[in-house]
C-alpha atoms as a PDB file:
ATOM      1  CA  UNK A   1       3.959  -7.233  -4.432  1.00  0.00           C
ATOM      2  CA  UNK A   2       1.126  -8.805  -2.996  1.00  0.00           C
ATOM      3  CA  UNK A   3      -2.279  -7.128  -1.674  1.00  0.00           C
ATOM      4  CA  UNK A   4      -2.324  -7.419   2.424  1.00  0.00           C
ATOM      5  CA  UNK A   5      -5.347  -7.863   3.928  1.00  0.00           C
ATOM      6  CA  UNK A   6      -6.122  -6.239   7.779  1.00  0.00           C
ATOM      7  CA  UNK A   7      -4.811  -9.785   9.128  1.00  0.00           C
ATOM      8  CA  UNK A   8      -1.748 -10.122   7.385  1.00  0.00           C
ATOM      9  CA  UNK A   9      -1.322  -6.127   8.571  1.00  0.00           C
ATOM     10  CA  UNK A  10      -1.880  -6.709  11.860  1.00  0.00           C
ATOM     11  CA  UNK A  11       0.900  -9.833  12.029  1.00  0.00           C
ATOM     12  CA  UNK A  12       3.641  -7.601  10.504  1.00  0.00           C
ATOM     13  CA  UNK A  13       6.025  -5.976  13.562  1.00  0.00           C
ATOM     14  CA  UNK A  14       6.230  -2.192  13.148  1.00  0.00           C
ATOM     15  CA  UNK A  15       9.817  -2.384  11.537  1.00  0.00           C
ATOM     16  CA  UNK A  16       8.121  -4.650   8.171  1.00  0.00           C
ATOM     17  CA  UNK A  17       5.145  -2.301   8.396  1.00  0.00           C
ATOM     18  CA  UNK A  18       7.289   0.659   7.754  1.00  0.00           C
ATOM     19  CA  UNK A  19       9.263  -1.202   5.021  1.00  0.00           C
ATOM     20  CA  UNK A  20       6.170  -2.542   2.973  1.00  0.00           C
ATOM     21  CA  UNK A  21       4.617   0.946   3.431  1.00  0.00           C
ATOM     22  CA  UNK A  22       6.960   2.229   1.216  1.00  0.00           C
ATOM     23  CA  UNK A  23       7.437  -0.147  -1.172  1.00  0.00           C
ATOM     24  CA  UNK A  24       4.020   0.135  -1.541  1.00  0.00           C
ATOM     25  CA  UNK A  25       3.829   3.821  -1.737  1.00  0.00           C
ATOM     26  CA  UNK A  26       6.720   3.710  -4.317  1.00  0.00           C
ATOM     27  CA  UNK A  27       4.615   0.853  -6.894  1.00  0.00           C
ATOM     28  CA  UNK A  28       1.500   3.306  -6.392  1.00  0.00           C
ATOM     29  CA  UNK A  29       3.310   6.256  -7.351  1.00  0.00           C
ATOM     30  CA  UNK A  30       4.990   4.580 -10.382  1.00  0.00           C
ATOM     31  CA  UNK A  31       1.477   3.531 -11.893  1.00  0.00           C
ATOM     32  CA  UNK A  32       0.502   6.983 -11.241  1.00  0.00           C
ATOM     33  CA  UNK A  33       3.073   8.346 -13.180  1.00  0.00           C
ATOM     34  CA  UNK A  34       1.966   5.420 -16.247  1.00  0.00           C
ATOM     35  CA  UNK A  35      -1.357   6.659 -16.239  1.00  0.00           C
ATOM     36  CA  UNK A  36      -0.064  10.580 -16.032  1.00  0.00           C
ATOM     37  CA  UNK A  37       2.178   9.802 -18.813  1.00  0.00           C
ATOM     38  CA  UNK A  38      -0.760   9.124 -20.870  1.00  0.00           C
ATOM     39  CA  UNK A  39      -0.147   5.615 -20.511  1.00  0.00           C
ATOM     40  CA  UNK A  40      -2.308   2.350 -19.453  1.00  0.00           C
ATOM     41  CA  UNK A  41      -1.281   0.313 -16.448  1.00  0.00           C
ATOM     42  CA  UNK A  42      -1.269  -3.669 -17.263  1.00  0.00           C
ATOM     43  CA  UNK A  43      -4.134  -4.068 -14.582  1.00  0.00           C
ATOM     44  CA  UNK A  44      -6.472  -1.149 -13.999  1.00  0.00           C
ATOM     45  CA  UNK A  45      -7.524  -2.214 -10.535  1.00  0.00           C
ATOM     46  CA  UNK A  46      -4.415  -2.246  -8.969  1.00  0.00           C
ATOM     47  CA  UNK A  47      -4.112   1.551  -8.403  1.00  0.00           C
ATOM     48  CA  UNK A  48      -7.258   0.784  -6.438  1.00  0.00           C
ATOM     49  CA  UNK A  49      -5.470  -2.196  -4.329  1.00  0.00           C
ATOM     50  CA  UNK A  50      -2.884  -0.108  -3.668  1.00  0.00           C
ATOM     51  CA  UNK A  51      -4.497   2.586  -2.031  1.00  0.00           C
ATOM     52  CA  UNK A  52      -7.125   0.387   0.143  1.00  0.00           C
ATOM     53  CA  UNK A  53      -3.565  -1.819   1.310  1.00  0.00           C
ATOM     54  CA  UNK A  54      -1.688   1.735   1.952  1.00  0.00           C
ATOM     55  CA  UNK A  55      -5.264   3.079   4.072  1.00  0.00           C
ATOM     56  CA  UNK A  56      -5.253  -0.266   6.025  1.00  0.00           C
ATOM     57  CA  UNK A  57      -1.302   0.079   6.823  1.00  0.00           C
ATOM     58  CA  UNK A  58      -2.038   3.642   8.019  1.00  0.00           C
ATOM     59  CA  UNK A  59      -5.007   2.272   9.817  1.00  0.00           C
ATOM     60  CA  UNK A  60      -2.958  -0.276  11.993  1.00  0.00           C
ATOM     61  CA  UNK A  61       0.247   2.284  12.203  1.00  0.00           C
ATOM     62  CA  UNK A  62      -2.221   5.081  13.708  1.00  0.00           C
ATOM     63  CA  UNK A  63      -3.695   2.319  16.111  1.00  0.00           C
ATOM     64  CA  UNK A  64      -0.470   1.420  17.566  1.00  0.00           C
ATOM     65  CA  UNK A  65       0.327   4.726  18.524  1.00  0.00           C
ATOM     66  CA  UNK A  66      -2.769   5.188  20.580  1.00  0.00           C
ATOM     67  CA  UNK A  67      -2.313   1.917  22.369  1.00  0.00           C
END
């Protein structure tokens, strides 16, 4: 799955936002259970990605509720 950046985020309507949220979610928590495993992830940084993209989706998600 792709990285989305704060535009691509903000472009999404809240019914995609809730559905790449979790997909997202579920890839982070599958390379977290690699690396608990005592295993290596193909591509270190992604864990990294992943969390920055989830904080962003929770960003917009928590500023369209206050609107």
């Amino acid at each position: 799955m792709a990285i989305l950046r704060a535009k691509d985020v903000r472009q999404l309507s809240d019914v995609e936002l809730q559905e790449q949220l979790s997909k997202i979610r579920l890839e982070l928590i599958q390379h977290y259970g690699k690396v608990s495993a005592g295993g290596a992830t193909e591509n270190a940084g992604r864990i990294k990605e992943l969390r920055r993209t989830v904080a962003r989706m929770m960003t917009e998600i928590n500023h369209r509720r206050t609107v």
